[in-house]
C-alpha atoms as a PDB file:
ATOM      1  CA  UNK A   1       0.000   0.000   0.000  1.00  0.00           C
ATOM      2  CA  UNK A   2       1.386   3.450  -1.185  1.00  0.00           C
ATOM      3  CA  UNK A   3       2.409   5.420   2.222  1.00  0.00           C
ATOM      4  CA  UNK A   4       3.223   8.713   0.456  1.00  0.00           C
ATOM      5  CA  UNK A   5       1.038  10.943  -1.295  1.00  0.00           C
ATOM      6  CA  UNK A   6       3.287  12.954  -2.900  1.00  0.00           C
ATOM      7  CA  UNK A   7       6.835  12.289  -5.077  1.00  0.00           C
ATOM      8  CA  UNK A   8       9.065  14.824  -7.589  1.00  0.00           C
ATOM      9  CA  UNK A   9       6.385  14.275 -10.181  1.00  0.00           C
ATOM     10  CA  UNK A  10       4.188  16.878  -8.676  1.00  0.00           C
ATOM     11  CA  UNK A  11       6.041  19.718  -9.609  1.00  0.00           C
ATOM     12  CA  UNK A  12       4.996  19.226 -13.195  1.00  0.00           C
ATOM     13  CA  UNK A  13       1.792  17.620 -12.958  1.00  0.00           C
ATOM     14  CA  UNK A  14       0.023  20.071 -10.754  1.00  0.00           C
ATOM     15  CA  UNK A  15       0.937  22.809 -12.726  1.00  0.00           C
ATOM     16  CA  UNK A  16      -0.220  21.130 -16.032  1.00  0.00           C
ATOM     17  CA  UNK A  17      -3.920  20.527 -14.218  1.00  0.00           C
ATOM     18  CA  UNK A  18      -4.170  23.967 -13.026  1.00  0.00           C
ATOM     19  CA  UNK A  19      -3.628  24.985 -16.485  1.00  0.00           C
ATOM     20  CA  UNK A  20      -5.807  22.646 -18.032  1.00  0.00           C
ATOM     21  CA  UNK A  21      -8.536  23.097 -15.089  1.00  0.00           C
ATOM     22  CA  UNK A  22      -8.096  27.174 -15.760  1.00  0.00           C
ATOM     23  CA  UNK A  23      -8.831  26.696 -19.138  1.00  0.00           C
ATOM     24  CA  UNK A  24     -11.833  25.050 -19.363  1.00  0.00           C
ATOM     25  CA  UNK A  25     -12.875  27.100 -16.527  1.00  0.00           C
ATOM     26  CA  UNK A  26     -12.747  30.088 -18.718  1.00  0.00           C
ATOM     27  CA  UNK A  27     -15.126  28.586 -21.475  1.00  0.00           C
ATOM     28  CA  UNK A  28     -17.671  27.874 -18.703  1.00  0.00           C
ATOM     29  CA  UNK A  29     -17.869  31.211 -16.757  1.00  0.00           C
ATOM     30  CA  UNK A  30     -18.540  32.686 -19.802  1.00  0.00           C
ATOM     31  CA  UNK A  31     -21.555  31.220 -19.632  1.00  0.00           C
ATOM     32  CA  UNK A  32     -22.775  31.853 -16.109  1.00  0.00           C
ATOM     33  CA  UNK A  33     -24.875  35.090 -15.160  1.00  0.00           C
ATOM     34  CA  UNK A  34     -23.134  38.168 -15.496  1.00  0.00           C
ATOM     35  CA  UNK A  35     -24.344  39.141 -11.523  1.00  0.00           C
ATOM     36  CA  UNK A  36     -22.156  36.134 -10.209  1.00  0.00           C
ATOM     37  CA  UNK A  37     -19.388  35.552 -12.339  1.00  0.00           C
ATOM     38  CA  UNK A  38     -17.446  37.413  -9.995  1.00  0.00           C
ATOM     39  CA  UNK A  39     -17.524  34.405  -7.132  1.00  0.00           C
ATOM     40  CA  UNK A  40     -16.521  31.698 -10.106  1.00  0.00           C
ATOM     41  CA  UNK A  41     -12.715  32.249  -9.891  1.00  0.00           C
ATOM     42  CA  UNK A  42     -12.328  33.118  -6.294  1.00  0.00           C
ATOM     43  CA  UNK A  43     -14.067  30.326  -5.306  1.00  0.00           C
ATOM     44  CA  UNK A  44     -12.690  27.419  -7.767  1.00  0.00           C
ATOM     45  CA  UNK A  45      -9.570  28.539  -6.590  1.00  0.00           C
ATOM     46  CA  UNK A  46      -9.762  27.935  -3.124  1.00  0.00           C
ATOM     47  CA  UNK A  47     -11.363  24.920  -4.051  1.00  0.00           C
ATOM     48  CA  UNK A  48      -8.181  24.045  -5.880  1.00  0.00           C
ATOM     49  CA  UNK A  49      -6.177  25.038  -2.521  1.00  0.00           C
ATOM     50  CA  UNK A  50      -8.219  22.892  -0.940  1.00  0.00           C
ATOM     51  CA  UNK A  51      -7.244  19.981  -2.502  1.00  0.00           C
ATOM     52  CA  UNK A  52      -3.369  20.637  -2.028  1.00  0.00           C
ATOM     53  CA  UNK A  53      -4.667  21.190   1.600  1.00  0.00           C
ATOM     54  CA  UNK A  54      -6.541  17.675   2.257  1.00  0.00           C
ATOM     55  CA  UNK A  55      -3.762  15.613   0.613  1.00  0.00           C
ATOM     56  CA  UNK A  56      -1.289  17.551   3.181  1.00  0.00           C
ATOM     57  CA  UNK A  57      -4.056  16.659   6.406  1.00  0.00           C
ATOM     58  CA  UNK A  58      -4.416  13.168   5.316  1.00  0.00           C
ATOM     59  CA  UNK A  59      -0.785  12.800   4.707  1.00  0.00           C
ATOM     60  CA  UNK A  60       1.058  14.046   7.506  1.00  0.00           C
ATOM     61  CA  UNK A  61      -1.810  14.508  10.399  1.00  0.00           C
ATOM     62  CA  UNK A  62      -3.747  11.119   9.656  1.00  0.00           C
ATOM     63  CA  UNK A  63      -1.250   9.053   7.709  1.00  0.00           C
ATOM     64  CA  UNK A  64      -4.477   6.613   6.402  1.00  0.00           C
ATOM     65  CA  UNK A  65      -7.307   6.553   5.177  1.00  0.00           C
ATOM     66  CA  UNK A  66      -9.657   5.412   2.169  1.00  0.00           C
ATOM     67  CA  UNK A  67      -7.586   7.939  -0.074  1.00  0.00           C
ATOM     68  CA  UNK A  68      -4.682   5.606  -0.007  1.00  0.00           C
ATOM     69  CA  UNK A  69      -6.475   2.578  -0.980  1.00  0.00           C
ATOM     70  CA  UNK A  70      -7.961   4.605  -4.173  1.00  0.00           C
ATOM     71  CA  UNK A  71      -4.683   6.367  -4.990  1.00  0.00           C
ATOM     72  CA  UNK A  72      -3.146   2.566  -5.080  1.00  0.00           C
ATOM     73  CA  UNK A  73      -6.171   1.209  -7.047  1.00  0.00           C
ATOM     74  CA  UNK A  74      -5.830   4.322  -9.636  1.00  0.00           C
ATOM     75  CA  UNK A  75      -2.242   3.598  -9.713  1.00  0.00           C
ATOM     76  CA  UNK A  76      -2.520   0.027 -10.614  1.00  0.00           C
ATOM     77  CA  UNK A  77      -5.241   0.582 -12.850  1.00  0.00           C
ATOM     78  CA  UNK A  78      -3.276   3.200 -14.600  1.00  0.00           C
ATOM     79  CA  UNK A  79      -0.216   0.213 -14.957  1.00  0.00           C
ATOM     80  CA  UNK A  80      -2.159  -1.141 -17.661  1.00  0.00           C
ATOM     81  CA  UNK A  81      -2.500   1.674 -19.559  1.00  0.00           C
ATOM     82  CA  UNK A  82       0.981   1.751 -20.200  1.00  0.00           C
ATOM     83  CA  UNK A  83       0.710  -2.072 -21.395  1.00  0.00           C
ATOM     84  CA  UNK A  84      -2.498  -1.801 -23.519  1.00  0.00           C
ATOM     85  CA  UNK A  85      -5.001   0.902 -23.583  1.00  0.00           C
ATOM     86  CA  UNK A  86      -7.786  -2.452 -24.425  1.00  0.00           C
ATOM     87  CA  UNK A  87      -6.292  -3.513 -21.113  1.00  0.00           C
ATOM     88  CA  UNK A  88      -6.922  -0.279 -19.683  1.00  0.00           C
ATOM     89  CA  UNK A  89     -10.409   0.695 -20.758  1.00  0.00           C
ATOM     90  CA  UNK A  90     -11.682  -3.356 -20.513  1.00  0.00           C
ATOM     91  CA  UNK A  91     -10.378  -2.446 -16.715  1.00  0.00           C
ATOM     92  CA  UNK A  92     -12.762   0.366 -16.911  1.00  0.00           C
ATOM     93  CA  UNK A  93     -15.906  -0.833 -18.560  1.00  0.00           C
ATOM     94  CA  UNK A  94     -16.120  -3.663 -16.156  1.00  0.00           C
ATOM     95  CA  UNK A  95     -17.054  -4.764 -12.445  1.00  0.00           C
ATOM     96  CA  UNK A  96     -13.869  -5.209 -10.264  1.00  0.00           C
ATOM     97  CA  UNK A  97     -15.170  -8.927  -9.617  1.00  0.00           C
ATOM     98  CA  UNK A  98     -15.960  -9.452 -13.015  1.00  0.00           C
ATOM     99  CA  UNK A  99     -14.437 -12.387 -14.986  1.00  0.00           C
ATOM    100  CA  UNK A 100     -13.239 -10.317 -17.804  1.00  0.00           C
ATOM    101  CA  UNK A 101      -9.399 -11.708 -18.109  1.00  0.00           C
ATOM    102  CA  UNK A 102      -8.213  -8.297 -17.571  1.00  0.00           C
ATOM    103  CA  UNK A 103     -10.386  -7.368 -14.637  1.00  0.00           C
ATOM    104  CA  UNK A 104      -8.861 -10.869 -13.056  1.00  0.00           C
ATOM    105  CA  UNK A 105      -5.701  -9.472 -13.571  1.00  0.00           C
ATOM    106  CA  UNK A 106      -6.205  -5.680 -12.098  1.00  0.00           C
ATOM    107  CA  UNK A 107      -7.713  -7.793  -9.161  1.00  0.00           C
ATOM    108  CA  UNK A 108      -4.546  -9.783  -8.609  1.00  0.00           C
ATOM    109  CA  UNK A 109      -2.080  -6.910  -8.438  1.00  0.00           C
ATOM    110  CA  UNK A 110      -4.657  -5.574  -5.700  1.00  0.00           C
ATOM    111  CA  UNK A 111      -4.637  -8.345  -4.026  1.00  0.00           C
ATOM    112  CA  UNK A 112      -0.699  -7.824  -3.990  1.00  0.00           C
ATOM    113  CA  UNK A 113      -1.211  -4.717  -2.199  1.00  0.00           C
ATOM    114  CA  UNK A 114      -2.542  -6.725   0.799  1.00  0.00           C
ATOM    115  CA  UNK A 115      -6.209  -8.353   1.461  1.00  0.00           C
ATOM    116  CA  UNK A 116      -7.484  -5.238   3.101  1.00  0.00           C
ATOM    117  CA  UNK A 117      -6.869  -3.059  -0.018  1.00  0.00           C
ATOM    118  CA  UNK A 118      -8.404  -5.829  -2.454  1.00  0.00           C
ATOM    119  CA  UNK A 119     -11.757  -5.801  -0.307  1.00  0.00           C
ATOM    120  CA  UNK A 120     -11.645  -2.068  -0.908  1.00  0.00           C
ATOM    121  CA  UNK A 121     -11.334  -2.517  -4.378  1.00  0.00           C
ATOM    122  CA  UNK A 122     -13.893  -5.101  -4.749  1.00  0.00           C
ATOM    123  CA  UNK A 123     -16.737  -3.186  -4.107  1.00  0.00           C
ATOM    124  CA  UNK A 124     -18.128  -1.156  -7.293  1.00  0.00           C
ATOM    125  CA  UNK A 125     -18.419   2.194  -5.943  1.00  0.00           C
ATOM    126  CA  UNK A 126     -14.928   2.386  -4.132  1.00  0.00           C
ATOM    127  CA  UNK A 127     -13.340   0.768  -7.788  1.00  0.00           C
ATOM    128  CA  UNK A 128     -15.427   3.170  -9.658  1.00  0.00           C
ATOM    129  CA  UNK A 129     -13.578   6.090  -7.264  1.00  0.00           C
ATOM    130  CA  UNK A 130     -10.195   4.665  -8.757  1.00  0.00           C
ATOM    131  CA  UNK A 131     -11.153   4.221 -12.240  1.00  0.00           C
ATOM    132  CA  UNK A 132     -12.635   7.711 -12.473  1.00  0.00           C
ATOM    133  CA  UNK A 133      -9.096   9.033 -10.892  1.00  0.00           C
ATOM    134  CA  UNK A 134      -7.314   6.490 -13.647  1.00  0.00           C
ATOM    135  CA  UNK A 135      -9.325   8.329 -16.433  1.00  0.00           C
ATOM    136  CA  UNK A 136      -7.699  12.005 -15.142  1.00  0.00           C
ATOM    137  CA  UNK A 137      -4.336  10.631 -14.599  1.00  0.00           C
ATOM    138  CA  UNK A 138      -3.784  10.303 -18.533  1.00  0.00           C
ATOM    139  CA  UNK A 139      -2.431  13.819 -18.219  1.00  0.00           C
ATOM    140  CA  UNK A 140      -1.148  13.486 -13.525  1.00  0.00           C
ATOM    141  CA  UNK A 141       1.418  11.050 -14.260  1.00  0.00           C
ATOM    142  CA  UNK A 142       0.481   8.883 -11.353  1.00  0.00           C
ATOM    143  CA  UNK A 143       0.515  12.775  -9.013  1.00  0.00           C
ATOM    144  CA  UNK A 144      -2.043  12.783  -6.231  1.00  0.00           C
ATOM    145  CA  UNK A 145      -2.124  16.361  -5.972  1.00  0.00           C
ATOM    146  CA  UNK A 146      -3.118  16.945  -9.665  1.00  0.00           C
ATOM    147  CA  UNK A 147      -5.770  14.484  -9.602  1.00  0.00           C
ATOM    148  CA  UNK A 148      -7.369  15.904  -6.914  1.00  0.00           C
ATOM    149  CA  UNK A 149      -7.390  19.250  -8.188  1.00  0.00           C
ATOM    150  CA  UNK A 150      -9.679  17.503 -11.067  1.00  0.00           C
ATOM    151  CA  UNK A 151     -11.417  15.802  -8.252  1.00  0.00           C
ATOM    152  CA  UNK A 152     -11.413  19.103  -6.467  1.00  0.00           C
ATOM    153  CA  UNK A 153     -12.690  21.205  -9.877  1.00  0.00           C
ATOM    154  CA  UNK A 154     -16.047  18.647 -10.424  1.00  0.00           C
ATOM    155  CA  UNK A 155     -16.787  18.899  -7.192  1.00  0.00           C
ATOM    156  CA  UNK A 156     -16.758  22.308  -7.560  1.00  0.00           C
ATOM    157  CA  UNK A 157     -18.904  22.737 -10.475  1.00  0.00           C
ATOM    158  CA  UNK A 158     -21.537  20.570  -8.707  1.00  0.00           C
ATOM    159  CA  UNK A 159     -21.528  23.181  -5.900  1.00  0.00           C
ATOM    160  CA  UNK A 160     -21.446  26.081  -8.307  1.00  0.00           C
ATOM    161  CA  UNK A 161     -24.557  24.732 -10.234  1.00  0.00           C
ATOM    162  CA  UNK A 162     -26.479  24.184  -6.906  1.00  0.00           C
ATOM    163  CA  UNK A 163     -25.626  27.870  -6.113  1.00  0.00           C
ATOM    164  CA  UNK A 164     -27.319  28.624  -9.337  1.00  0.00           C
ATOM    165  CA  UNK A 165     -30.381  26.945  -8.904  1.00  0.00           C
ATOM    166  CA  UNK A 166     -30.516  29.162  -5.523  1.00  0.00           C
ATOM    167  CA  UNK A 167     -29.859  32.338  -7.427  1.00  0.00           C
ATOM    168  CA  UNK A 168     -32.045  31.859  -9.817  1.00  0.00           C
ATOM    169  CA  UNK A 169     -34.875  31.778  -6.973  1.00  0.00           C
ATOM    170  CA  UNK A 170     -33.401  34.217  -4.392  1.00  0.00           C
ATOM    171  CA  UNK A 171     -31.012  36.521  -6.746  1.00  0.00           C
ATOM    172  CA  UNK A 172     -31.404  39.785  -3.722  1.00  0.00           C
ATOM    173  CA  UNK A 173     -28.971  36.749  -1.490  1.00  0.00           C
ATOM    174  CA  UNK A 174     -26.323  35.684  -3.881  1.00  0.00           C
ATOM    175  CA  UNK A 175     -23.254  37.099  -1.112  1.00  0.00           C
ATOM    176  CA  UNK A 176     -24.896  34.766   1.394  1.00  0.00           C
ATOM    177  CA  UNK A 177     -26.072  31.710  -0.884  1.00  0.00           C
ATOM    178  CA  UNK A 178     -22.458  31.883  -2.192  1.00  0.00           C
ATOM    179  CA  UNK A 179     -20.963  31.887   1.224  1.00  0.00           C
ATOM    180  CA  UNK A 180     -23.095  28.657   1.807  1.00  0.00           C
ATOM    181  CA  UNK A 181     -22.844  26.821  -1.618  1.00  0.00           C
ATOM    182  CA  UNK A 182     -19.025  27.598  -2.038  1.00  0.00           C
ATOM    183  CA  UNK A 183     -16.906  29.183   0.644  1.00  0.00           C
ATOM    184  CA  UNK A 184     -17.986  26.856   3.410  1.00  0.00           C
ATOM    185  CA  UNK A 185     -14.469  24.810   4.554  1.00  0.00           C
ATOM    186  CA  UNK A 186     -17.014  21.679   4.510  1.00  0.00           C
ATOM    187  CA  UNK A 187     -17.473  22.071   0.651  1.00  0.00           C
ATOM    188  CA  UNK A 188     -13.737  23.812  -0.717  1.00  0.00           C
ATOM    189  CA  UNK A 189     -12.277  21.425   2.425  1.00  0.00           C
ATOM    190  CA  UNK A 190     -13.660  18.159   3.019  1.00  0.00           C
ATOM    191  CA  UNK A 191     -15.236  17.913  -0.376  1.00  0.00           C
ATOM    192  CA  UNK A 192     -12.084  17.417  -2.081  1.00  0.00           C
ATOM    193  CA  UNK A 193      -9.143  14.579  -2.821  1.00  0.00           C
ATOM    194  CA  UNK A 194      -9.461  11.366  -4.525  1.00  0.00           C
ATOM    195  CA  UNK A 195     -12.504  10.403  -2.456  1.00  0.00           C
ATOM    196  CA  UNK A 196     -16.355   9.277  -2.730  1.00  0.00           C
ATOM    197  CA  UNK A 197     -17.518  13.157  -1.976  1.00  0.00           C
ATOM    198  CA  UNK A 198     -16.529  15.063  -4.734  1.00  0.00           C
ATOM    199  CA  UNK A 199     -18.263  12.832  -7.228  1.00  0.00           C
ATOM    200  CA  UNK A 200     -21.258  12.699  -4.845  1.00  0.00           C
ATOM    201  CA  UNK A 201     -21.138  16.405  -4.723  1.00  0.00           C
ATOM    202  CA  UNK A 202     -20.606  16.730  -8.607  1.00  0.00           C
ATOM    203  CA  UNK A 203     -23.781  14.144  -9.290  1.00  0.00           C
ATOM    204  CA  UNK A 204     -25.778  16.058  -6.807  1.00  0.00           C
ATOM    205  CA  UNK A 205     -25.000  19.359  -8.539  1.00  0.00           C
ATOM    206  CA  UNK A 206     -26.093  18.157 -12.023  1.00  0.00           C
ATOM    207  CA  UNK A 207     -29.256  16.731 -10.849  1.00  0.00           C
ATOM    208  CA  UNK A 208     -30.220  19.602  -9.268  1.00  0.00           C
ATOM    209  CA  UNK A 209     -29.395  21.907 -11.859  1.00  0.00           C
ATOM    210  CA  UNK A 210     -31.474  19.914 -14.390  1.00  0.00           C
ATOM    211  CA  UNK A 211     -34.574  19.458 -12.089  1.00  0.00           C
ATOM    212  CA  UNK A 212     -35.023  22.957 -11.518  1.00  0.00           C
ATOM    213  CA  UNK A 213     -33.114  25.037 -14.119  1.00  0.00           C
ATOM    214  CA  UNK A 214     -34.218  25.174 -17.902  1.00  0.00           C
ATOM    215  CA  UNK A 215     -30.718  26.603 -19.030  1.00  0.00           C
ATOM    216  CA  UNK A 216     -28.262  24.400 -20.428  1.00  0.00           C
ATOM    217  CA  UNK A 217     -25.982  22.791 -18.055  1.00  0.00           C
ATOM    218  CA  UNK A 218     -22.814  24.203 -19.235  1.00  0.00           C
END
C-alpha cells in the first residue's frame, strides 16, 4: 500500500492541471450570469487550494485513510495503460469482480497490495472512485495532488450549479447563498481529494441543476 502521497512528479503535474482546469474554466464562466461571475474564480480557486490542503491533512496529520487505498487502485489501474489501452479501458468498462481476463488481472495486483486493499477494491463504488481518478491521470502522471485538483474542480462545479439553482430563486442573497454553496471549509475542504464526496457532490450538482433550471448545463 502506497504510504506517500506525494513524489518529484508533482512539480509538473500540478501545474499542467491547473492549467488545463483554468482553461476550461474560462469557457464555462462565460456562460454563467453576469451578476455572479465574480464568485466563479475566487471560489474554484480555493477549491483548488483545498485539494493541495486535504492531501497535506491526510498525509502528515492522519497518515491513512480510504484515499490511499484509491490512490493505489488508480495507480494500478493506470499500470495497464501503459501495457495496452484495451487492457486499460476493458479495466474500466467492467465490475472489479468481473471475470473479464483483464479485470482478473487488475484484481490480482490488488490483491498484492494486501487483502485489506483488495476488499476495498472489490466493491463497485470504491473501484469506480479509482477508475474515475485512472481516467484524469492520462495527463497526472500517477501525481495525487493533480488528480485531486480535477477531483477538487467537479466537485466544484456541482456546488457552483447548486448555487445557481438558488440564485435563480433568491437573486437579492447571492453574497450569502455563495458563502453557503461555495466558501464553506465543509465544501472547498472536506469535499475534495481522490474520495467518494466530490463525485457525490458533482452528481448532486447536475441533478439539481437539471430538475429545476431550464438553461443548459454548461
Amino acid at each position: 500500500m502506497n504510504t506517500t502521497l506525494f513524489n518529484n512528479i508533482d512539480y509538473l503535474a500540478v501545474p499542467i492541471a491547473i492549467i488545463v482546469i483554468i482553461f476550461i474554466a474560462y469557457f464555462i464562466k462565460k456562460k454563467q450570469p453576469q451578476a455572479i461571475q465574480l464568485y466563479f474564480y475566487n471560489a474554484l480557486l480555493l477549491r483548488l487550494l483545498g485539494s493541495l490542503c486535504i492531501a497535506v491533512v491526510y498525509q502528515y496529520i492522519y497518515g491513512y485513510g480510504d484515499t490511499f487505498s484509491y490512490y493505489a487502485h488508480t495507480q494500478i489501474i493506470s499500470s495497464f495503460r501503459s501495457e495496452s489501452f484495451y487492457s486499460w479501458w476493458q479495466i474500466i468498462i467492467n465490475s472489479p469482480t468481473s471475470s473479464n481476463v483483464h479485470s482478473l488481472a487488475c484484481m490480482d495486483r490488488v490483491l498484492e497490495e494486501g487483502y485489506i486493499s483488495s476488499l476495498v477494491y472489490s466493491l463497485p463504488e470504491n473501484a469506480n472512485v479509482a477508475k474515475i481518478a485512472s481516467v484524469f491521470n492520462i495527463i497526472c502522471f500517477n501525481s495525487y495532488p493533480a488528480i485531486a485538483m480535477f477531483f477538487g474542480f467537479f466537485s466544484f462545479l456541482g456546488c457552483w450549479y447548486i448555487f445557481r439553482v438558488f440564485y435563480q430563486f433568491f437573486p437579492d442573497y447571492k453574497k450569502q447563498l455563495a458563502l453557503l454553496c461555495l466558501f464553506l471549509p465543509s465544501l472547498w475542504f472536506w469535499g475534495n481529494g481522490i474520495l467518494k464526496d466530490p463525485i457525490s457532490l458533482v452528481g448532486l450538482g447536475i441533478v439539481v441543476f437539471n430538475v429545476f433550471c431550464n438553461n443548459k448545463f454548461w
